[in-house]
PDB file of N, CA and C in Angstrom:
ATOM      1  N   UNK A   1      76.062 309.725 275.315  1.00  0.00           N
ATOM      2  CA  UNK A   1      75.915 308.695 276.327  1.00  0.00           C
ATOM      3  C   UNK A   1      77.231 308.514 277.091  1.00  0.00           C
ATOM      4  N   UNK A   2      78.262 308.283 276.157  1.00  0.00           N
ATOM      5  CA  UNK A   2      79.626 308.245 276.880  1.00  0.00           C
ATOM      6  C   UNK A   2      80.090 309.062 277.690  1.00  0.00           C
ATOM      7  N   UNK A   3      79.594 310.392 277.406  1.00  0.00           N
ATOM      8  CA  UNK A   3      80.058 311.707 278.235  1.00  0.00           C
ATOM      9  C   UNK A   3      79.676 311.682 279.845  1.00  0.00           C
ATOM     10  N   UNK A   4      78.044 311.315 279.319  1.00  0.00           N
ATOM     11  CA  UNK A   4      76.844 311.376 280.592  1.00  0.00           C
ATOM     12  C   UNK A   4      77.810 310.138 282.030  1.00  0.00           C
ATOM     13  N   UNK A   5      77.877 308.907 281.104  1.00  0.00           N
ATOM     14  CA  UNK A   5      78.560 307.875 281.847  1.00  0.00           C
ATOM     15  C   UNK A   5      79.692 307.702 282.708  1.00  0.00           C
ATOM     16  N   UNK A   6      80.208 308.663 281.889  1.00  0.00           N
ATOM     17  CA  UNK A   6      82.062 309.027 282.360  1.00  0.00           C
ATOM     18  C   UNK A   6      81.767 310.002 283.735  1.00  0.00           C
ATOM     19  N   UNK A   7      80.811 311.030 283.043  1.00  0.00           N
ATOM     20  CA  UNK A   7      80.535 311.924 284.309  1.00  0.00           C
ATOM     21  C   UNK A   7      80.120 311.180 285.703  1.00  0.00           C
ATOM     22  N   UNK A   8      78.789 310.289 285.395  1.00  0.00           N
ATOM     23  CA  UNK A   8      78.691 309.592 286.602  1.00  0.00           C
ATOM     24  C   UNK A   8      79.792 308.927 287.367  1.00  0.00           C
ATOM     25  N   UNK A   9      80.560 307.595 286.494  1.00  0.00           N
ATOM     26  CA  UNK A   9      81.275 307.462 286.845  1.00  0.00           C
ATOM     27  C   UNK A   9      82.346 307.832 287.550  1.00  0.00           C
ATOM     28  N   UNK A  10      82.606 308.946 287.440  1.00  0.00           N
ATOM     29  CA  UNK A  10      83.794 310.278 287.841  1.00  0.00           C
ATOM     30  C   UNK A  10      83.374 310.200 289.312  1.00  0.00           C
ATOM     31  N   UNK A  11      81.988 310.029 289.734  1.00  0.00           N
ATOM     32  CA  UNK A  11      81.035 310.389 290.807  1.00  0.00           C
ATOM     33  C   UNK A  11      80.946 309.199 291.928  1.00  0.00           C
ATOM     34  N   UNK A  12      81.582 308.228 291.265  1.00  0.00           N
ATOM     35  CA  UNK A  12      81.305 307.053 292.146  1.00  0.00           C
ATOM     36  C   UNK A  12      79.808 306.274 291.566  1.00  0.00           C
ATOM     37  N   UNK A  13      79.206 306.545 291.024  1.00  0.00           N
ATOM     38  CA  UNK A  13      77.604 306.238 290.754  1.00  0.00           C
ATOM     39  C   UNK A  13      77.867 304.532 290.556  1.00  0.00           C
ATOM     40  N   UNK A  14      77.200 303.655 291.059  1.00  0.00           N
ATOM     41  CA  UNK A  14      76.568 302.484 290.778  1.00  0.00           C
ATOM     42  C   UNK A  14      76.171 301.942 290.072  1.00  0.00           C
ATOM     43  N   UNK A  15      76.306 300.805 289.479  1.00  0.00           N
ATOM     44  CA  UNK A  15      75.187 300.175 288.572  1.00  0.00           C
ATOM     45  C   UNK A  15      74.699 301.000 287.580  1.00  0.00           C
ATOM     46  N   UNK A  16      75.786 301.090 287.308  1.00  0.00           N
ATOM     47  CA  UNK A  16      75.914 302.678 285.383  1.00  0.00           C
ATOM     48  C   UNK A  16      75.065 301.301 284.511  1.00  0.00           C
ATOM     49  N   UNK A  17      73.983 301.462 283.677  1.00  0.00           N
ATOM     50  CA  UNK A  17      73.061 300.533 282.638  1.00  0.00           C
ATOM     51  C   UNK A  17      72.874 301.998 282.071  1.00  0.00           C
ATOM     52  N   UNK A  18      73.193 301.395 280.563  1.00  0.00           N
ATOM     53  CA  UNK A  18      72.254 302.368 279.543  1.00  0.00           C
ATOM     54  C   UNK A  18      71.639 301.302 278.914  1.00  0.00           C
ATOM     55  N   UNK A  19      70.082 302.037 278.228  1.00  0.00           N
ATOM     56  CA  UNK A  19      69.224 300.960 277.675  1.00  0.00           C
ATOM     57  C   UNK A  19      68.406 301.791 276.183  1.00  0.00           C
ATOM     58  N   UNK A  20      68.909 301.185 275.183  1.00  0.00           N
ATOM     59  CA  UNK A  20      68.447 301.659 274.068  1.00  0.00           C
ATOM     60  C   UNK A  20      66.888 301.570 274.112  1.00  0.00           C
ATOM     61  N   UNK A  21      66.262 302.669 274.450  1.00  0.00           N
ATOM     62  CA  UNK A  21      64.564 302.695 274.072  1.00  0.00           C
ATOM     63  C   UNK A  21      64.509 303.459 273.456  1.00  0.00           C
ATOM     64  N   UNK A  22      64.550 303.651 271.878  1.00  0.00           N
ATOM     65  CA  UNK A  22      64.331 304.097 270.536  1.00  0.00           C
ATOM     66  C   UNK A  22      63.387 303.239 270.094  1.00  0.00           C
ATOM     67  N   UNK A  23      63.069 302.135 270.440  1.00  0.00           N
ATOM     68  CA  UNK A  23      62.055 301.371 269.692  1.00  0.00           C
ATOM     69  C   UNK A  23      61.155 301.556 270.308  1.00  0.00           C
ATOM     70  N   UNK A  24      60.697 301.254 271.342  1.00  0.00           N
ATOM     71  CA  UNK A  24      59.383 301.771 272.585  1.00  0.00           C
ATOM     72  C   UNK A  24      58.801 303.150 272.599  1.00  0.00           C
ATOM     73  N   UNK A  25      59.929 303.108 272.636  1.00  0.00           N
ATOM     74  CA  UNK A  25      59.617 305.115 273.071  1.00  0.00           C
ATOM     75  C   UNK A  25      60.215 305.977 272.131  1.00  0.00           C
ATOM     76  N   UNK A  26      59.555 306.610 271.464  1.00  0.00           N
ATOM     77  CA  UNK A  26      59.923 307.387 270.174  1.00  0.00           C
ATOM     78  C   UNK A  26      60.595 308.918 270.466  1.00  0.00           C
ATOM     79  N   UNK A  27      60.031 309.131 271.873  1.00  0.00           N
ATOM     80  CA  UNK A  27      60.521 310.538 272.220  1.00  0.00           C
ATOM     81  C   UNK A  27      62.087 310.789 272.571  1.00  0.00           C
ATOM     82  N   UNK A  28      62.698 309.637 273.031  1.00  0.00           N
ATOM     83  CA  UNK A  28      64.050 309.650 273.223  1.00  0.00           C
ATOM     84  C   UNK A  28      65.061 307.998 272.658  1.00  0.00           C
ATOM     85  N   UNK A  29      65.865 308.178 272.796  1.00  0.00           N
ATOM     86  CA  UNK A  29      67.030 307.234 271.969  1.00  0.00           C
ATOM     87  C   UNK A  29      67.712 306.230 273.241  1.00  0.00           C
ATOM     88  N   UNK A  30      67.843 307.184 274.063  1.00  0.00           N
ATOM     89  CA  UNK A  30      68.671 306.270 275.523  1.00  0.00           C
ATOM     90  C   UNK A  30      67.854 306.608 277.232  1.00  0.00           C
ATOM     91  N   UNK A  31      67.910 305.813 277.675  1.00  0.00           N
ATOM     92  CA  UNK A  31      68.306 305.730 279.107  1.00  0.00           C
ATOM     93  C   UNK A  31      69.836 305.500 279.648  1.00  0.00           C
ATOM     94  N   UNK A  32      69.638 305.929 280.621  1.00  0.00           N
ATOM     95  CA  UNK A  32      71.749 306.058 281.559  1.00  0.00           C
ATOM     96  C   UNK A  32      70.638 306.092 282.848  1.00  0.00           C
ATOM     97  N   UNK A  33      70.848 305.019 283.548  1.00  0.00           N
ATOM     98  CA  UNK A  33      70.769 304.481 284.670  1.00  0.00           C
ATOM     99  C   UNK A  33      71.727 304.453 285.641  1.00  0.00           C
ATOM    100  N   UNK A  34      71.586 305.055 287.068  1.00  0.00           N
ATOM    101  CA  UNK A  34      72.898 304.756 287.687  1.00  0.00           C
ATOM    102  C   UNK A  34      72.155 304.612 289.093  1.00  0.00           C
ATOM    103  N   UNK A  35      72.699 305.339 290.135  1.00  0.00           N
ATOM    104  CA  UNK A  35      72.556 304.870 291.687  1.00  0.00           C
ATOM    105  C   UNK A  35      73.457 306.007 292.700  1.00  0.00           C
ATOM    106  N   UNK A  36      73.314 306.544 293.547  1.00  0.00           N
ATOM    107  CA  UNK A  36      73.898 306.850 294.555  1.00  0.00           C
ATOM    108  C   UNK A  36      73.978 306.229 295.553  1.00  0.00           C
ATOM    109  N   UNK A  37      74.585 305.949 296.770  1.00  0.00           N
ATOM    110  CA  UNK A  37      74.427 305.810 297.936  1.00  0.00           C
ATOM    111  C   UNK A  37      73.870 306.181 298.528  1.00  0.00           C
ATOM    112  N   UNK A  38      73.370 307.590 298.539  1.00  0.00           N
ATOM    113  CA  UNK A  38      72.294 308.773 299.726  1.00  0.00           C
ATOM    114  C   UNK A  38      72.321 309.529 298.500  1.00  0.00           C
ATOM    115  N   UNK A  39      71.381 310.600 299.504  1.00  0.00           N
ATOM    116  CA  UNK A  39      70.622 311.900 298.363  1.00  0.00           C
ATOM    117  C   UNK A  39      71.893 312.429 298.287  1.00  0.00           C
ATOM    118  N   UNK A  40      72.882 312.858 299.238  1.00  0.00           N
ATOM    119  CA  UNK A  40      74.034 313.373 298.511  1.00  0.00           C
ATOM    120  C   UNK A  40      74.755 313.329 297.213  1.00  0.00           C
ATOM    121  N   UNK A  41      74.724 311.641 297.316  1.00  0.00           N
ATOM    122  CA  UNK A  41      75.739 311.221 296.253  1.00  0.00           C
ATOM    123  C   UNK A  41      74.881 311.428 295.003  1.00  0.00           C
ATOM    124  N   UNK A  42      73.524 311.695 295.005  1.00  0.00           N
ATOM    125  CA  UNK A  42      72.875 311.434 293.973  1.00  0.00           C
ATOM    126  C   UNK A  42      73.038 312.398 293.171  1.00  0.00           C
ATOM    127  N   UNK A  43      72.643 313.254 294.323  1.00  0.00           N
ATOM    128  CA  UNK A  43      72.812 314.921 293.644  1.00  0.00           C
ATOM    129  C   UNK A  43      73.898 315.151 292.949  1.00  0.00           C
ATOM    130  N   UNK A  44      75.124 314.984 293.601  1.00  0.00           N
ATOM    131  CA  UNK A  44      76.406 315.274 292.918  1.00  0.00           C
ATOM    132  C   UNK A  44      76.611 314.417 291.328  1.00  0.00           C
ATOM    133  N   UNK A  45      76.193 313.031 291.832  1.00  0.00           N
ATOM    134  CA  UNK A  45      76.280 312.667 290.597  1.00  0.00           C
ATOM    135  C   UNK A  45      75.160 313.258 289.206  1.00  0.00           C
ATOM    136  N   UNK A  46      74.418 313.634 289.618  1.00  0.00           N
ATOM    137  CA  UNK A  46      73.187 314.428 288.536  1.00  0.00           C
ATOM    138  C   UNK A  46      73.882 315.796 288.492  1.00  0.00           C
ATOM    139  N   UNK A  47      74.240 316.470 289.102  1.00  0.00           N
ATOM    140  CA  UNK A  47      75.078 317.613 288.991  1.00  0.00           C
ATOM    141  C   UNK A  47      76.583 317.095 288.052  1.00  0.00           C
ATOM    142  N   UNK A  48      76.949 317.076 288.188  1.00  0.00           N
ATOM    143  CA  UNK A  48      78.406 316.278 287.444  1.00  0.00           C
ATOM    144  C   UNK A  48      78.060 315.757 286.001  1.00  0.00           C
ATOM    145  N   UNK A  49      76.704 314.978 285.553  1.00  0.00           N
ATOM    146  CA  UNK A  49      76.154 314.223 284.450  1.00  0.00           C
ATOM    147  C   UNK A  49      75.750 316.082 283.755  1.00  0.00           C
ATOM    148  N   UNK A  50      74.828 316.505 284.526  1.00  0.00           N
ATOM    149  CA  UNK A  50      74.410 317.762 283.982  1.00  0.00           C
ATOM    150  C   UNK A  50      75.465 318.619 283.579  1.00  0.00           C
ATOM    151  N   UNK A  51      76.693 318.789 284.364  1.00  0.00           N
ATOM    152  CA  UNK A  51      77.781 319.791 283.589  1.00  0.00           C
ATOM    153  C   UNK A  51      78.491 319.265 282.604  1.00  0.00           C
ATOM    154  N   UNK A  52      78.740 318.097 282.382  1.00  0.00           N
ATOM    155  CA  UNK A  52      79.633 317.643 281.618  1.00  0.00           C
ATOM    156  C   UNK A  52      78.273 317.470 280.191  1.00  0.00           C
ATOM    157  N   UNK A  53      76.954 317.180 280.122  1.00  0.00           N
ATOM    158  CA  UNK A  53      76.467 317.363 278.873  1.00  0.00           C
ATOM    159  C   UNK A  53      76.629 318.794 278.705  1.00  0.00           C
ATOM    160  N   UNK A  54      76.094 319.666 279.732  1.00  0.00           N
ATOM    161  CA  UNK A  54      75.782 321.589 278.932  1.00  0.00           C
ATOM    162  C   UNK A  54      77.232 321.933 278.289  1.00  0.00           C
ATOM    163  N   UNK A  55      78.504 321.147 279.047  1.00  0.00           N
ATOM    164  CA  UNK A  55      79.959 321.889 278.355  1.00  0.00           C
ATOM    165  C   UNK A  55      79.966 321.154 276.927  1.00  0.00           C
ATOM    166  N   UNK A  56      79.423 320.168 277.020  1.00  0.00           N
ATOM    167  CA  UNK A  56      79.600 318.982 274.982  1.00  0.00           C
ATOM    168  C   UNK A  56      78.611 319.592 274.553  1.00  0.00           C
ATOM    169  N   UNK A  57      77.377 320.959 274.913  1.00  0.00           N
ATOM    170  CA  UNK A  57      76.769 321.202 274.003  1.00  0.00           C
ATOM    171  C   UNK A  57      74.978 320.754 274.160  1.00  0.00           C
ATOM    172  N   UNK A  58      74.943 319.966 275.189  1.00  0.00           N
ATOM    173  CA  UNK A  58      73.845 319.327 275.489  1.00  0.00           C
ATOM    174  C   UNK A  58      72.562 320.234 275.563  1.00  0.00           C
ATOM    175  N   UNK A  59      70.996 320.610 275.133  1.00  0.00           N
ATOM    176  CA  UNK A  59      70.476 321.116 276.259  1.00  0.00           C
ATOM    177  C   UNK A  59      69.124 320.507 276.526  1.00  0.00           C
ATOM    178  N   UNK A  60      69.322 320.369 277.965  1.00  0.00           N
ATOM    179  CA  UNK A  60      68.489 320.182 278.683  1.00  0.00           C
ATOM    180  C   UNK A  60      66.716 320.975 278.587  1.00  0.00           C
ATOM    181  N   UNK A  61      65.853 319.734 278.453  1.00  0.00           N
ATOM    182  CA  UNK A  61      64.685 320.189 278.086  1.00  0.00           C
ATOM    183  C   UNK A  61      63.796 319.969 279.354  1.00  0.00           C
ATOM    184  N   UNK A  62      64.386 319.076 280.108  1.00  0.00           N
ATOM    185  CA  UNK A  62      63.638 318.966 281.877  1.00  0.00           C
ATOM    186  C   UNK A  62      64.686 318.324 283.059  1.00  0.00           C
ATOM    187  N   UNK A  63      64.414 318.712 284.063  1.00  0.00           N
ATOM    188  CA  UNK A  63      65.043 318.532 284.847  1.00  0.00           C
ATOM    189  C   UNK A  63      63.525 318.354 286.375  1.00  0.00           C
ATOM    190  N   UNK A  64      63.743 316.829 286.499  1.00  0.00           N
ATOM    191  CA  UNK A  64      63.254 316.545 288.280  1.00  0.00           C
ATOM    192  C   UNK A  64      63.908 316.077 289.276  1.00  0.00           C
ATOM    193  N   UNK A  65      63.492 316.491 290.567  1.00  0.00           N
ATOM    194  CA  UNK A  65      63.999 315.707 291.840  1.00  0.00           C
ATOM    195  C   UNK A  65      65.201 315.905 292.558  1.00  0.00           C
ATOM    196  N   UNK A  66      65.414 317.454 291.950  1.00  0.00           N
ATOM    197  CA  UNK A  66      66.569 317.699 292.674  1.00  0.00           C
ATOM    198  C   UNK A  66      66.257 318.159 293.994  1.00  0.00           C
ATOM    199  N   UNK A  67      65.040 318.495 294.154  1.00  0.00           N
ATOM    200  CA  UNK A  67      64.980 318.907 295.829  1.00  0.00           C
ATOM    201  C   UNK A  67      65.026 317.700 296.980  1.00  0.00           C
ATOM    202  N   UNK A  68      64.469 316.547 296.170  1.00  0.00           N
ATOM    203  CA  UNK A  68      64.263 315.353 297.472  1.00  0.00           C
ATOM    204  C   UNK A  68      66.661 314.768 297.497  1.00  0.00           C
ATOM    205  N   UNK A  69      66.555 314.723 295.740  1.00  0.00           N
ATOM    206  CA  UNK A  69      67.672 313.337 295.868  1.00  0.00           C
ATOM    207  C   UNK A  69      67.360 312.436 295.895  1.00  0.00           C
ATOM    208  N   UNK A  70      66.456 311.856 295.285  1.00  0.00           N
ATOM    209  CA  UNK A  70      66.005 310.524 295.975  1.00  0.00           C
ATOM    210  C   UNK A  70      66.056 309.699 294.740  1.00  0.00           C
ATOM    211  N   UNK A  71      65.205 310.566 293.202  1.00  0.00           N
ATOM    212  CA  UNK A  71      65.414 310.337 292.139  1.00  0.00           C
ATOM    213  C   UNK A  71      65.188 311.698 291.296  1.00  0.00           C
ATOM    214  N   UNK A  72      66.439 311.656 290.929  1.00  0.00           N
ATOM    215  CA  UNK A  72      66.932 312.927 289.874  1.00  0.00           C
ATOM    216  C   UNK A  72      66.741 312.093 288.579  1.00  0.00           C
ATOM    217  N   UNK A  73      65.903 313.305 287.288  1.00  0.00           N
ATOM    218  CA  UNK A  73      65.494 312.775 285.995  1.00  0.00           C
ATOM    219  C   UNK A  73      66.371 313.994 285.388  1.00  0.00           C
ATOM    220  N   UNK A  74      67.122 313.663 284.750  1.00  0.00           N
ATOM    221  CA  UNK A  74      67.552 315.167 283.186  1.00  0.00           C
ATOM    222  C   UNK A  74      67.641 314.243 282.119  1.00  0.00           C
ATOM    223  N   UNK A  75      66.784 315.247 281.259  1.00  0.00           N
ATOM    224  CA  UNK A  75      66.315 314.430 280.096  1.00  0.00           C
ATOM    225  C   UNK A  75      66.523 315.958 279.363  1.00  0.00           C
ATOM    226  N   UNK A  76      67.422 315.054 278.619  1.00  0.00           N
ATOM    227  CA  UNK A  76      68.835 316.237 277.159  1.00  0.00           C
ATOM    228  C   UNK A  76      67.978 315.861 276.085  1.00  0.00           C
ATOM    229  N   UNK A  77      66.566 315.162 275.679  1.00  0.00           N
ATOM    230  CA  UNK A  77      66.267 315.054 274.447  1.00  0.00           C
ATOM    231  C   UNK A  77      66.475 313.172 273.932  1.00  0.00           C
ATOM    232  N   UNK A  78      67.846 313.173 273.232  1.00  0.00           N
ATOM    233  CA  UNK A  78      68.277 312.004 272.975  1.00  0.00           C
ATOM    234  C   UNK A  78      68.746 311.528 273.821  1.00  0.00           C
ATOM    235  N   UNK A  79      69.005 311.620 274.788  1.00  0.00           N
ATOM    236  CA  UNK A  79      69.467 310.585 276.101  1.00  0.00           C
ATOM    237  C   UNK A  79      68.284 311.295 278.039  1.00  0.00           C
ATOM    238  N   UNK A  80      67.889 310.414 278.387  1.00  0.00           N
ATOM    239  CA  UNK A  80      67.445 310.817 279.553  1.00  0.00           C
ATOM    240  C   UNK A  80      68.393 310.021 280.584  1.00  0.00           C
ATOM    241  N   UNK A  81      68.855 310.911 281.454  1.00  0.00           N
ATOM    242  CA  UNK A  81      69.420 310.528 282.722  1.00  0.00           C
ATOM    243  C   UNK A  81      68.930 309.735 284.184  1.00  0.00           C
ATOM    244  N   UNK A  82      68.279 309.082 284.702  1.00  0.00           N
ATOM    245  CA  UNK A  82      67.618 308.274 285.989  1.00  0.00           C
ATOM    246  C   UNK A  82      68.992 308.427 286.592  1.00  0.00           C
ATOM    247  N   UNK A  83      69.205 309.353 287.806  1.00  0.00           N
ATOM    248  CA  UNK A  83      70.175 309.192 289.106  1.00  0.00           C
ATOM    249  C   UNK A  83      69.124 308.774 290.112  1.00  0.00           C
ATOM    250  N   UNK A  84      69.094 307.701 291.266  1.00  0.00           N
ATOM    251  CA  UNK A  84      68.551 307.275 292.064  1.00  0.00           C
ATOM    252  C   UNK A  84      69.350 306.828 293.219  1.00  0.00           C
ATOM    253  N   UNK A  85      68.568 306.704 294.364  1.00  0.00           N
ATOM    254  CA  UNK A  85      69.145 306.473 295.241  1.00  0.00           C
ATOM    255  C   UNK A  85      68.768 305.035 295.092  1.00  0.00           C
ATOM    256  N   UNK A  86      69.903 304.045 295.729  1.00  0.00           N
ATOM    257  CA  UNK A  86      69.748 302.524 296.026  1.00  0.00           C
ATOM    258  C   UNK A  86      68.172 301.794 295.876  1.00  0.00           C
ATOM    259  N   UNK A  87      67.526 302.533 296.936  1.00  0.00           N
ATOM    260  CA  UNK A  87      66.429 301.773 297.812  1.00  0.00           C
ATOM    261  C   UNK A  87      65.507 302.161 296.401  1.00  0.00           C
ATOM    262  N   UNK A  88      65.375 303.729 295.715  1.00  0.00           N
ATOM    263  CA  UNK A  88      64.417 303.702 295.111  1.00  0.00           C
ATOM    264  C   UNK A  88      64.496 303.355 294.057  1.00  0.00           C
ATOM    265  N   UNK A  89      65.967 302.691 293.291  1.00  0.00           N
ATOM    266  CA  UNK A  89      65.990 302.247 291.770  1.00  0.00           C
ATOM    267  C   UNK A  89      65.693 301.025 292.187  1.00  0.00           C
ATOM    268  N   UNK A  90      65.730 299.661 293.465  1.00  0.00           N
ATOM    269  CA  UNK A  90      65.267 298.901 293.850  1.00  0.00           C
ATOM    270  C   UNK A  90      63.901 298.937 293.612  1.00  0.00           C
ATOM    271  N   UNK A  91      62.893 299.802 294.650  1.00  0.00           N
ATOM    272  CA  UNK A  91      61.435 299.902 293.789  1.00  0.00           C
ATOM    273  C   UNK A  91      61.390 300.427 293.084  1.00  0.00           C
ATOM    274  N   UNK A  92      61.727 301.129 292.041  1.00  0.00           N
ATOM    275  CA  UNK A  92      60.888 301.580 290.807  1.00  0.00           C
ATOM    276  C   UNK A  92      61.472 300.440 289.743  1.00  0.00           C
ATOM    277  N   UNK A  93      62.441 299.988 289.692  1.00  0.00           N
ATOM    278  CA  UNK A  93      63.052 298.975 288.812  1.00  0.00           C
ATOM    279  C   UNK A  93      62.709 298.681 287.264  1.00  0.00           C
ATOM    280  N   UNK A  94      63.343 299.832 286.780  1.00  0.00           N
ATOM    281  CA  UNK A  94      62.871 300.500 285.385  1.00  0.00           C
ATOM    282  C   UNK A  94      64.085 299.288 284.625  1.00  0.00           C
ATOM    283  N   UNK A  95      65.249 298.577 284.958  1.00  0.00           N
ATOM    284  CA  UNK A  95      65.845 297.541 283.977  1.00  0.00           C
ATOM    285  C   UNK A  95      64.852 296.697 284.070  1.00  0.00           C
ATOM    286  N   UNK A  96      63.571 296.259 285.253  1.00  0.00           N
ATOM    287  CA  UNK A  96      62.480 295.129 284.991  1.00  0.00           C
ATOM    288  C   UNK A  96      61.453 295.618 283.862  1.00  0.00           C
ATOM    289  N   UNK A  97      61.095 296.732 283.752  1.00  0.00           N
ATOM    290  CA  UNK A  97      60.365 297.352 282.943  1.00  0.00           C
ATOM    291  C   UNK A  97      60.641 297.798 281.548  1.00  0.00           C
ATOM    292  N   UNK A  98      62.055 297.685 281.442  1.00  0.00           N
ATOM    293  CA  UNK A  98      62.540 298.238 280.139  1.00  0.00           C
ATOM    294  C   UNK A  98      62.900 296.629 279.687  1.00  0.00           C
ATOM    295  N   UNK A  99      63.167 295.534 280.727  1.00  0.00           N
ATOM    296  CA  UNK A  99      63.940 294.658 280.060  1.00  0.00           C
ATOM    297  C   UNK A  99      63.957 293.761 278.722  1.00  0.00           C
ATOM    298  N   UNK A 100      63.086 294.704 277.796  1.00  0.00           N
ATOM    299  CA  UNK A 100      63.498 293.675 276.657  1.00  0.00           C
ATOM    300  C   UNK A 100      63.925 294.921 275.667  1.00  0.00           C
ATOM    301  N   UNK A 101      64.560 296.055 276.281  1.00  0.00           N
ATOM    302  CA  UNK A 101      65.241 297.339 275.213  1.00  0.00           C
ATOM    303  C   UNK A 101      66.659 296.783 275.624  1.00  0.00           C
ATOM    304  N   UNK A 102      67.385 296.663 274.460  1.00  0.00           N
ATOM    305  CA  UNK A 102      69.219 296.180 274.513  1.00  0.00           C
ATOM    306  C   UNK A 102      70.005 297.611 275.476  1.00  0.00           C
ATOM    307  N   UNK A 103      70.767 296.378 276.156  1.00  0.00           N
ATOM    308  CA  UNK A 103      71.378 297.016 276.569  1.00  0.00           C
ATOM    309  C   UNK A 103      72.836 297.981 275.914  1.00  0.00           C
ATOM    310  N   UNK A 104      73.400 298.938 276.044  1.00  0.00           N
ATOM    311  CA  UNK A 104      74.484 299.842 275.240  1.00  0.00           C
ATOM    312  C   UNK A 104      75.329 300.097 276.355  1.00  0.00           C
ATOM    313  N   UNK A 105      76.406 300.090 275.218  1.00  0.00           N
ATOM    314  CA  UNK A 105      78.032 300.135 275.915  1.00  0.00           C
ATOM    315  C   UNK A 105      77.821 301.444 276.578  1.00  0.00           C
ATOM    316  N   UNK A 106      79.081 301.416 277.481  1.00  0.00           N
ATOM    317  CA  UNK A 106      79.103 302.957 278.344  1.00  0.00           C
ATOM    318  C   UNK A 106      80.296 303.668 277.747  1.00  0.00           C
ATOM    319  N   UNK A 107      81.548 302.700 277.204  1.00  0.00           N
ATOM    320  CA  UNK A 107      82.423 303.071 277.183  1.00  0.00           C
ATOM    321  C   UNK A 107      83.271 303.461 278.099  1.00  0.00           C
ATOM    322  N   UNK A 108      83.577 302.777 279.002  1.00  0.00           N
ATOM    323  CA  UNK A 108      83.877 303.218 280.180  1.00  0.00           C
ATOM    324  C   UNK A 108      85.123 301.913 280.106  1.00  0.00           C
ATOM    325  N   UNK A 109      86.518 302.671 279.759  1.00  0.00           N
ATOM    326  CA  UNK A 109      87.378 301.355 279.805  1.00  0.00           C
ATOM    327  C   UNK A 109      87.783 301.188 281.263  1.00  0.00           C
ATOM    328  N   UNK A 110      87.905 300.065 281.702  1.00  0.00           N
ATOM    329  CA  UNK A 110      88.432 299.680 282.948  1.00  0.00           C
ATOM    330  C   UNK A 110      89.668 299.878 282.860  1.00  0.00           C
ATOM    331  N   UNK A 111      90.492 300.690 284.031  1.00  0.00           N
ATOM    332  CA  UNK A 111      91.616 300.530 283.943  1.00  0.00           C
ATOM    333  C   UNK A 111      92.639 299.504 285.308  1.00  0.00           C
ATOM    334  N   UNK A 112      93.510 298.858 284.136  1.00  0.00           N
ATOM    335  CA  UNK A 112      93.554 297.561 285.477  1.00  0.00           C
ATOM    336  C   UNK A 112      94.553 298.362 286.066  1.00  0.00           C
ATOM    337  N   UNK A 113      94.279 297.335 287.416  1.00  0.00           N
ATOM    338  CA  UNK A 113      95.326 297.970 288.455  1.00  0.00           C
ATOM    339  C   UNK A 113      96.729 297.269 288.269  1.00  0.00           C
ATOM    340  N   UNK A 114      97.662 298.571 288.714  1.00  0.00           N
ATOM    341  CA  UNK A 114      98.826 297.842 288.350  1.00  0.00           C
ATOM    342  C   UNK A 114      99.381 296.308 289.483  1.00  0.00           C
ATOM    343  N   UNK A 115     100.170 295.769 289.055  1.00  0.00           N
ATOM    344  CA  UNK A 115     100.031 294.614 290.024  1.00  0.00           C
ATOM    345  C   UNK A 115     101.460 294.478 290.711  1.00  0.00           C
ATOM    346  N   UNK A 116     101.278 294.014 291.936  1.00  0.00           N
ATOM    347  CA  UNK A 116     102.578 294.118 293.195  1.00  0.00           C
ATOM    348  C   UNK A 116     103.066 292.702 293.556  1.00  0.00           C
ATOM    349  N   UNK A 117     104.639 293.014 292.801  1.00  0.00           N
ATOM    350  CA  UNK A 117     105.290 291.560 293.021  1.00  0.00           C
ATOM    351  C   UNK A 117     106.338 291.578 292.431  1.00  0.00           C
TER     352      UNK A 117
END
């Protein structure tokens, strides 16, 4: 999850949510939720999530939506990836639908900015 996160992150991605659905859904352990700005950013960021699992070892059992960008799915098994663009993680709004699976750390330490004075 941390890997997947960092990668997005690396990407600029949005509204990074992972959501433990191991209890609901038996077929996988996590969701990693994020966002692009445009199909560009989406792509890159699903491209970037995708290299950084295959180099830790990851493999990928499906992969959708890379032709639109609009919403990219890679699903590694124990973690599935949702890259979306703005407008469509707005309608499909899978944190309304998942919202009673806990939410999980990203690990993603903030690093503060240094300060001028």
């Amino acid at each position: 999850m941390h890997i997947a996160a960092r990668a997005a992150d690396d990407k600029k991605a949005d509204d990074l949510v992972a959501l433990d659905v191991s209890g609901p859904l038996p077929l996988t352990d996590a969701f990693l939720l994020a966002s692009g700005d445009n199909e560009r950013n989406v792509l890159a960021i699903a491209g970037a999530v995708e290299d950084a699992l295959l180099e830790a070892g990851a493999k990928p059992l499906r992969r959708e939506g890379r032709t639109e960008g609009r919403w990219v799915l890679l699903d590694f098994g124990d973690i599935v990836v949702h890259v979306f663009h703005q407008e469509d993680r707005q309608f499909y709004a899978l944190e309304r639908l998942w919202r009673d699976c806990p939410v999980l750390p990203l690990g993603l330490d903030e690093v503060a900015e240094p300060s001028v004075g």
